[in-house]
C-alpha atoms as a PDB file:
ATOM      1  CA  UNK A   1       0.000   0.000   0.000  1.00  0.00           C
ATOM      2  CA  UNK A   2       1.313   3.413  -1.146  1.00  0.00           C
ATOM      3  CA  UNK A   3       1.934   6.311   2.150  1.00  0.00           C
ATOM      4  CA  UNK A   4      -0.827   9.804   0.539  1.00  0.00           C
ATOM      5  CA  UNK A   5       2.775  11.065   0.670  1.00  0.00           C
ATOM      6  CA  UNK A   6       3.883   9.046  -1.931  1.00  0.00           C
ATOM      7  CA  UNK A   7       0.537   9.795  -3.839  1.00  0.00           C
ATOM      8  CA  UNK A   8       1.528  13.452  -3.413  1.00  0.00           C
ATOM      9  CA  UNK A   9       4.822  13.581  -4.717  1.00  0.00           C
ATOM     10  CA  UNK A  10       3.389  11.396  -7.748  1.00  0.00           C
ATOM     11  CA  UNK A  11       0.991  14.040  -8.392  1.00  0.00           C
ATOM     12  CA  UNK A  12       3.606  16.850  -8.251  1.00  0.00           C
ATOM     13  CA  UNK A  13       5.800  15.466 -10.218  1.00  0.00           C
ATOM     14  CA  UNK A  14       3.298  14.556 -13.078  1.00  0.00           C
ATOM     15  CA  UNK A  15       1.927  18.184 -13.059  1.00  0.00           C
ATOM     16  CA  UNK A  16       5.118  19.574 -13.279  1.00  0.00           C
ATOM     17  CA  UNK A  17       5.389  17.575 -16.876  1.00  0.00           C
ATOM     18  CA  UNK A  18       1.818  18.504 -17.583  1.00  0.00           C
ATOM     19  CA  UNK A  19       2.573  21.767 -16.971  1.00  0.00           C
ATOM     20  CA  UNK A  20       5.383  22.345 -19.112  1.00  0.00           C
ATOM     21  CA  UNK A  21       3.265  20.497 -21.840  1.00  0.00           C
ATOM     22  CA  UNK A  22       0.535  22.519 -21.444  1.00  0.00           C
ATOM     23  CA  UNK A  23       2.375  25.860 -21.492  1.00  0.00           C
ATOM     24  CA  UNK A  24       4.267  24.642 -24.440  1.00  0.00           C
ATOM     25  CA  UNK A  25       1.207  23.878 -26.628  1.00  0.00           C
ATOM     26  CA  UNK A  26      -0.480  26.882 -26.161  1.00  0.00           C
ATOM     27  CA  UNK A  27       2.380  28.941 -26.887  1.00  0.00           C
ATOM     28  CA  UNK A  28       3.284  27.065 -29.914  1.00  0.00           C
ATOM     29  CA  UNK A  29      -0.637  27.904 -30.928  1.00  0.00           C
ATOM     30  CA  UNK A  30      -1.128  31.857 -29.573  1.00  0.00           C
ATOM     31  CA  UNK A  31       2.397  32.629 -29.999  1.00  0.00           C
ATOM     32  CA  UNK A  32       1.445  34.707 -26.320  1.00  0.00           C
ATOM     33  CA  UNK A  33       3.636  33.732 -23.345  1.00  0.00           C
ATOM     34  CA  UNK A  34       1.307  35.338 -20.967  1.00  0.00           C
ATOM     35  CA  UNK A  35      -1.658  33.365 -22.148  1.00  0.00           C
ATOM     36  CA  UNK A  36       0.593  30.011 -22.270  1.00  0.00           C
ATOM     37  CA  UNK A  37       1.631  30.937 -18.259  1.00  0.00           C
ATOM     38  CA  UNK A  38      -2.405  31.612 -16.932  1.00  0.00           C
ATOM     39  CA  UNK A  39      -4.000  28.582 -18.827  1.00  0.00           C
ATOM     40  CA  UNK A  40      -0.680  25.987 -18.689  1.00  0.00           C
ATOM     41  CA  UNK A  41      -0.490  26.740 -14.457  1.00  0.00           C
ATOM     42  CA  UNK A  42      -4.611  27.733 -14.111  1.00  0.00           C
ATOM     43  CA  UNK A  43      -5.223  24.409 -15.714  1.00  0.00           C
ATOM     44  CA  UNK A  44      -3.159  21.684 -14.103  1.00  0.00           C
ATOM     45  CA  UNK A  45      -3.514  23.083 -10.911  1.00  0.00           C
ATOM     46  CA  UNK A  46      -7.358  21.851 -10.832  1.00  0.00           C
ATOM     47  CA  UNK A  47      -5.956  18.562 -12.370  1.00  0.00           C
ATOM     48  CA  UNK A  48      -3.241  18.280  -9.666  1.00  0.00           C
ATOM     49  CA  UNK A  49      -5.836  17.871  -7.075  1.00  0.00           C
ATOM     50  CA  UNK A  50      -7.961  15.681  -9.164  1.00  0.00           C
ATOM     51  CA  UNK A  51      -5.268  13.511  -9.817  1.00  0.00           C
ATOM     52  CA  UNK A  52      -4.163  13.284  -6.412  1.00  0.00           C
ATOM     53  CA  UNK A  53      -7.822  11.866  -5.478  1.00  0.00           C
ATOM     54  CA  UNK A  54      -7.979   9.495  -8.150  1.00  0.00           C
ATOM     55  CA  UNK A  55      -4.378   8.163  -7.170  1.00  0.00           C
ATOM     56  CA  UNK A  56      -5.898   7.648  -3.692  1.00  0.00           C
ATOM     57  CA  UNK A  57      -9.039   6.047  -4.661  1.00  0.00           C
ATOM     58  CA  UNK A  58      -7.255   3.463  -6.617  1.00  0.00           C
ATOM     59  CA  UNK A  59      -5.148   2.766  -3.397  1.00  0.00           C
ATOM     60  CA  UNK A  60      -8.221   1.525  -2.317  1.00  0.00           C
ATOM     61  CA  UNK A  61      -9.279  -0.990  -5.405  1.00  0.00           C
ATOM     62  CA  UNK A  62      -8.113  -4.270  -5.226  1.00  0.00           C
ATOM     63  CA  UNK A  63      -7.904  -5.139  -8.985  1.00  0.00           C
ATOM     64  CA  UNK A  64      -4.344  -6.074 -10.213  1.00  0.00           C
ATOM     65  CA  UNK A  65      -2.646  -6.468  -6.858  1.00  0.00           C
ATOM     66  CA  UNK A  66      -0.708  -9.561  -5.814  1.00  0.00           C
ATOM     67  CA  UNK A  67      -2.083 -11.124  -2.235  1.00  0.00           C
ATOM     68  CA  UNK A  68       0.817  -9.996   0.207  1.00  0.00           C
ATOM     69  CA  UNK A  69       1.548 -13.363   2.409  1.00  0.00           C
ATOM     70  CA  UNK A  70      -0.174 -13.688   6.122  1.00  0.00           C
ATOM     71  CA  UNK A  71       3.368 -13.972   6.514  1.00  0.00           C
ATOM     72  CA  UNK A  72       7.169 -14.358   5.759  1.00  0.00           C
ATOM     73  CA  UNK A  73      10.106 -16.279   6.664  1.00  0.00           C
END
Protein backbone atom coordinates (compact mmCIF):
# COMPACT_ATOMS: atom_id res chain seq x y z
CA UNK A 1 0.00 0.00 0.00
CA UNK A 2 1.31 3.41 -1.15
CA UNK A 3 1.93 6.31 2.15
CA UNK A 4 -0.83 9.80 0.54
CA UNK A 5 2.78 11.07 0.67
CA UNK A 6 3.88 9.05 -1.93
CA UNK A 7 0.54 9.80 -3.84
CA UNK A 8 1.53 13.45 -3.41
CA UNK A 9 4.82 13.58 -4.72
CA UNK A 10 3.39 11.40 -7.75
CA UNK A 11 0.99 14.04 -8.39
CA UNK A 12 3.61 16.85 -8.25
CA UNK A 13 5.80 15.47 -10.22
CA UNK A 14 3.30 14.56 -13.08
CA UNK A 15 1.93 18.18 -13.06
CA UNK A 16 5.12 19.57 -13.28
CA UNK A 17 5.39 17.57 -16.88
CA UNK A 18 1.82 18.50 -17.58
CA UNK A 19 2.57 21.77 -16.97
CA UNK A 20 5.38 22.34 -19.11
CA UNK A 21 3.26 20.50 -21.84
CA UNK A 22 0.54 22.52 -21.44
CA UNK A 23 2.37 25.86 -21.49
CA UNK A 24 4.27 24.64 -24.44
CA UNK A 25 1.21 23.88 -26.63
CA UNK A 26 -0.48 26.88 -26.16
CA UNK A 27 2.38 28.94 -26.89
CA UNK A 28 3.28 27.07 -29.91
CA UNK A 29 -0.64 27.90 -30.93
CA UNK A 30 -1.13 31.86 -29.57
CA UNK A 31 2.40 32.63 -30.00
CA UNK A 32 1.45 34.71 -26.32
CA UNK A 33 3.64 33.73 -23.35
CA UNK A 34 1.31 35.34 -20.97
CA UNK A 35 -1.66 33.36 -22.15
CA UNK A 36 0.59 30.01 -22.27
CA UNK A 37 1.63 30.94 -18.26
CA UNK A 38 -2.40 31.61 -16.93
CA UNK A 39 -4.00 28.58 -18.83
CA UNK A 40 -0.68 25.99 -18.69
CA UNK A 41 -0.49 26.74 -14.46
CA UNK A 42 -4.61 27.73 -14.11
CA UNK A 43 -5.22 24.41 -15.71
CA UNK A 44 -3.16 21.68 -14.10
CA UNK A 45 -3.51 23.08 -10.91
CA UNK A 46 -7.36 21.85 -10.83
CA UNK A 47 -5.96 18.56 -12.37
CA UNK A 48 -3.24 18.28 -9.67
CA UNK A 49 -5.84 17.87 -7.08
CA UNK A 50 -7.96 15.68 -9.16
CA UNK A 51 -5.27 13.51 -9.82
CA UNK A 52 -4.16 13.28 -6.41
CA UNK A 53 -7.82 11.87 -5.48
CA UNK A 54 -7.98 9.49 -8.15
CA UNK A 55 -4.38 8.16 -7.17
CA UNK A 56 -5.90 7.65 -3.69
CA UNK A 57 -9.04 6.05 -4.66
CA UNK A 58 -7.26 3.46 -6.62
CA UNK A 59 -5.15 2.77 -3.40
CA UNK A 60 -8.22 1.53 -2.32
CA UNK A 61 -9.28 -0.99 -5.40
CA UNK A 62 -8.11 -4.27 -5.23
CA UNK A 63 -7.90 -5.14 -8.98
CA UNK A 64 -4.34 -6.07 -10.21
CA UNK A 65 -2.65 -6.47 -6.86
CA UNK A 66 -0.71 -9.56 -5.81
CA UNK A 67 -2.08 -11.12 -2.23
CA UNK A 68 0.82 -10.00 0.21
CA UNK A 69 1.55 -13.36 2.41
CA UNK A 70 -0.17 -13.69 6.12
CA UNK A 71 3.37 -13.97 6.51
CA UNK A 72 7.17 -14.36 5.76
CA UNK A 73 10.11 -16.28 6.66
Amino acid sequence: MDHPKRSFIKSITWRVVAVVTTVAAVYIYSKDLKEAFVIGIGANAVKFFLYYWHERLWEKVKFGRKKRPEYQI
